[in-house]
C-alpha atoms as a PDB file:
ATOM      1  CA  UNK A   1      18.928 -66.450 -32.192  1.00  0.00           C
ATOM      2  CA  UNK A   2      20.814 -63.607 -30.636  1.00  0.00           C
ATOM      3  CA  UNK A   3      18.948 -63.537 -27.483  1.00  0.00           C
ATOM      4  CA  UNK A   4      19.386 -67.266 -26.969  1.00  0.00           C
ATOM      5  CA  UNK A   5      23.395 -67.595 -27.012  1.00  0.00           C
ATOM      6  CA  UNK A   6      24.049 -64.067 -25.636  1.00  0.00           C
ATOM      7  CA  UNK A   7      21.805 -65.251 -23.118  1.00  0.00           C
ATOM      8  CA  UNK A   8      23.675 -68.230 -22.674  1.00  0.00           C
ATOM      9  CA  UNK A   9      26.837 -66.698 -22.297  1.00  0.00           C
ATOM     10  CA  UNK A  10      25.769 -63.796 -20.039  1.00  0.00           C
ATOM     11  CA  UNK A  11      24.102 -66.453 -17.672  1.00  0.00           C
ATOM     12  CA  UNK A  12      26.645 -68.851 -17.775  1.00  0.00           C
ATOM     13  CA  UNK A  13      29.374 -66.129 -17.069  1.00  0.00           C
ATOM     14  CA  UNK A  14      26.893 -64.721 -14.173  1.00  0.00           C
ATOM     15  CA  UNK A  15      25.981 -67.668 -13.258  1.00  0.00           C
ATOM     16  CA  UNK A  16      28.922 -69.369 -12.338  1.00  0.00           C
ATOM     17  CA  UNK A  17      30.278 -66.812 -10.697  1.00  0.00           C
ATOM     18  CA  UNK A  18      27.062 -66.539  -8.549  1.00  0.00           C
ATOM     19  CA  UNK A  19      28.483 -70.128  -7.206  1.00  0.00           C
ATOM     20  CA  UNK A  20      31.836 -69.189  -7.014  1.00  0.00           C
ATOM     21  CA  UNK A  21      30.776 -66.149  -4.502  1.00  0.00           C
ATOM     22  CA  UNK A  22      28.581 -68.029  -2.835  1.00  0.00           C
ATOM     23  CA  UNK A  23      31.030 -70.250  -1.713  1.00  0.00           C
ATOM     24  CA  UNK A  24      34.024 -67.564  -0.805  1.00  0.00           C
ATOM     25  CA  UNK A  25      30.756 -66.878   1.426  1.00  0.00           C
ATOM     26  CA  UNK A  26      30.804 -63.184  -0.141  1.00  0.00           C
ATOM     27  CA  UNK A  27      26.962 -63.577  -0.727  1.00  0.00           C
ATOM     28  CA  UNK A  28      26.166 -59.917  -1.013  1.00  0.00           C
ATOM     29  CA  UNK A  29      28.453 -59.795  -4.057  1.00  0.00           C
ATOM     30  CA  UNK A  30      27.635 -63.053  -5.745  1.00  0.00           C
ATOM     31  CA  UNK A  31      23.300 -61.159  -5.509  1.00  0.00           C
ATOM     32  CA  UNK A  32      24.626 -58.151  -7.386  1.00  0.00           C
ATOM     33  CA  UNK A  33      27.046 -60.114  -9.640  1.00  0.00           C
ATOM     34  CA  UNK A  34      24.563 -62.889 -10.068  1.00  0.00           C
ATOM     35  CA  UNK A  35      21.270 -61.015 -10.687  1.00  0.00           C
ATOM     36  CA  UNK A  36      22.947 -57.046 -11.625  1.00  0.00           C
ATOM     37  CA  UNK A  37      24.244 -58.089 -14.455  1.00  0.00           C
ATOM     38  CA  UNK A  38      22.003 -61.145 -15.995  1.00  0.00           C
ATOM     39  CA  UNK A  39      18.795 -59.238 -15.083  1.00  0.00           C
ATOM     40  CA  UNK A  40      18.696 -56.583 -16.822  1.00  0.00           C
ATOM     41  CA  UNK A  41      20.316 -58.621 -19.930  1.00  0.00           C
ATOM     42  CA  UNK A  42      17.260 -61.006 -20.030  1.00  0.00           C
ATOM     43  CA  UNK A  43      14.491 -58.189 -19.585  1.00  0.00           C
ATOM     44  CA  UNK A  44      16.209 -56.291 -22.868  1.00  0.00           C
ATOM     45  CA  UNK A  45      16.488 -59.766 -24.544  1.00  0.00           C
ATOM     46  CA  UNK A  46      13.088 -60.866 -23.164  1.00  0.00           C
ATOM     47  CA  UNK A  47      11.478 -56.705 -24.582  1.00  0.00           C
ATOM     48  CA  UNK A  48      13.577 -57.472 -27.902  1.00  0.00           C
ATOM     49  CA  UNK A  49      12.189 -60.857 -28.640  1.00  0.00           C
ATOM     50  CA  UNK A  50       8.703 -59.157 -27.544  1.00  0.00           C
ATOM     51  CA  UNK A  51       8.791 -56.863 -29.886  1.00  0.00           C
ATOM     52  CA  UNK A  52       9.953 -58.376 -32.614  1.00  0.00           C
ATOM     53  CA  UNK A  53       7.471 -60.954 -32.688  1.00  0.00           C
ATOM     54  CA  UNK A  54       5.087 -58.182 -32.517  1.00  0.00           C
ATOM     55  CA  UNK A  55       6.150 -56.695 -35.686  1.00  0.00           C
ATOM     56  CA  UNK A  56       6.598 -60.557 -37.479  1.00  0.00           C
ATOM     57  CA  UNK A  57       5.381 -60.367 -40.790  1.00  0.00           C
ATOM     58  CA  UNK A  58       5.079 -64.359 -41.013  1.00  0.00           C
ATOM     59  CA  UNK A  59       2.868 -67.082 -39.358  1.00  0.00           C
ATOM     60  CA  UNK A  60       1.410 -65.617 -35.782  1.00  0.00           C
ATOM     61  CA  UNK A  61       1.544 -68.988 -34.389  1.00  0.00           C
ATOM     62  CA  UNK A  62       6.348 -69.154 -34.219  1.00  0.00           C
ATOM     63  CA  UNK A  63       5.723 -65.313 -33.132  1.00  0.00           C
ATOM     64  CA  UNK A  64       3.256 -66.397 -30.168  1.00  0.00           C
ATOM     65  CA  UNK A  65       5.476 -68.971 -29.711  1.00  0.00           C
ATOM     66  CA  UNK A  66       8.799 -66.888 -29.472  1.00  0.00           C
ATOM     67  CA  UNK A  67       7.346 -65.317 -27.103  1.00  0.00           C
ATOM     68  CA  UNK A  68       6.518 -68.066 -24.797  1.00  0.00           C
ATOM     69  CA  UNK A  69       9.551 -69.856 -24.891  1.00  0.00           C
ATOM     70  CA  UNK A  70      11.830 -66.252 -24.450  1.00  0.00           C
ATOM     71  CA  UNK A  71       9.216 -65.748 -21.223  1.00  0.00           C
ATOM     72  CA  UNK A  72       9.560 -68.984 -19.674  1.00  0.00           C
ATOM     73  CA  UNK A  73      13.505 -69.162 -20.453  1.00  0.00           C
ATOM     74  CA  UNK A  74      13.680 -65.803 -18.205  1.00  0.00           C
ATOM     75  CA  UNK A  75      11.707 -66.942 -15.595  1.00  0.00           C
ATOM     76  CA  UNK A  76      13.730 -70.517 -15.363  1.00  0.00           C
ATOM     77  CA  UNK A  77      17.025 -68.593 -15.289  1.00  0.00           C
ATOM     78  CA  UNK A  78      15.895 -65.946 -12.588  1.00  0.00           C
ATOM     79  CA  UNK A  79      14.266 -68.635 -10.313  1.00  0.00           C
ATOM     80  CA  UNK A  80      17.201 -71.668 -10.822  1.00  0.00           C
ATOM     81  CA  UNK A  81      19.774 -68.671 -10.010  1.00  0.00           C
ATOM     82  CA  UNK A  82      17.357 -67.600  -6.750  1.00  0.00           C
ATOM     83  CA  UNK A  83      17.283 -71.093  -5.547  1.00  0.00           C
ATOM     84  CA  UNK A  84      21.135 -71.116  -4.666  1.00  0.00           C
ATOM     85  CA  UNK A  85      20.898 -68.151  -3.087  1.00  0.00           C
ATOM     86  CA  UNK A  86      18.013 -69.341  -0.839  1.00  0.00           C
ATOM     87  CA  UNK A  87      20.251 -72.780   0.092  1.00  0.00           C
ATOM     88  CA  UNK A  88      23.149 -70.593   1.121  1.00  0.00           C
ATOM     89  CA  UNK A  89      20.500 -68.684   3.381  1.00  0.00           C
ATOM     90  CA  UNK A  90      19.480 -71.410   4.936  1.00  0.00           C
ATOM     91  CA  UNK A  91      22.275 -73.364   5.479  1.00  0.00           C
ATOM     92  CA  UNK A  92      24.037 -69.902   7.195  1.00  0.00           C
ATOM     93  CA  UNK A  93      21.043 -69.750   9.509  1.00  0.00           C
ATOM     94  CA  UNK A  94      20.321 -72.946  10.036  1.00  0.00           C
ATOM     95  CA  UNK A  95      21.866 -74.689  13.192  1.00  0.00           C
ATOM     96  CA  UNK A  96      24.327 -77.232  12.220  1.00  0.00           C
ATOM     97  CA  UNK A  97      23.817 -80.390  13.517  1.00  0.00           C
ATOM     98  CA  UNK A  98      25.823 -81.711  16.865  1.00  0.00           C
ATOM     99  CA  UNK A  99      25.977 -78.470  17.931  1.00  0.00           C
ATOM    100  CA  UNK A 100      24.389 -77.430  21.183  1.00  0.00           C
ATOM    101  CA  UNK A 101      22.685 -74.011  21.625  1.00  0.00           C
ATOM    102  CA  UNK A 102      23.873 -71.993  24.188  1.00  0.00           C
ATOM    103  CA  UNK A 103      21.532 -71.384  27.129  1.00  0.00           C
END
């Protein structure tokens, strides 16, 4: 239960502030802000939950199943976070339309 609202917290601190960055157009800090500090949160959580379902005395099956749900929870908040990132990239490389390249 831990891992699931400190994880919530740490990504919705993170994760907002990813946005906010973003959109000051200070990208480099909204990557280390965004991903240096709710990284390394969700691999400990993701190791912790791991482990402790390893070591679950009780049915197999909610262990098995902790883990799956911890694993995919990860992987949802690491790609939904990249996916921002990868608009802003775009969009600052991009042409804009009406403009007229030089040449």
């Amino acid at each position: 239960m831990w891992a699931v609202l400190g994880g919530l917290l740490v990504n919705l601190v993170t994760s907002a502030s990813f946005l906010f960055l973003v959109m000051a157009d200070h990208p480099l800090l909204a990557l280390a802000i965004g991903y240096g500090l709710s990284l390394p949160y969700n691999l400990l959580a993701t190791v912790g939950v791991w482990r402790s379902a390893e070591h679950y005395d009780g049915d197999r099956q909610m262990a098995d199943m902790a883990k799956a749900v911890t694993i995919v929870r990860g992987g949802s908040v690491c790609l939904n976070s990249l996916a921002g990132f990868y608009k802003w990239i775009s969009a600052s490389v991009m042409q804009r339309p009406g403009l007229v390249a030089a040449g």
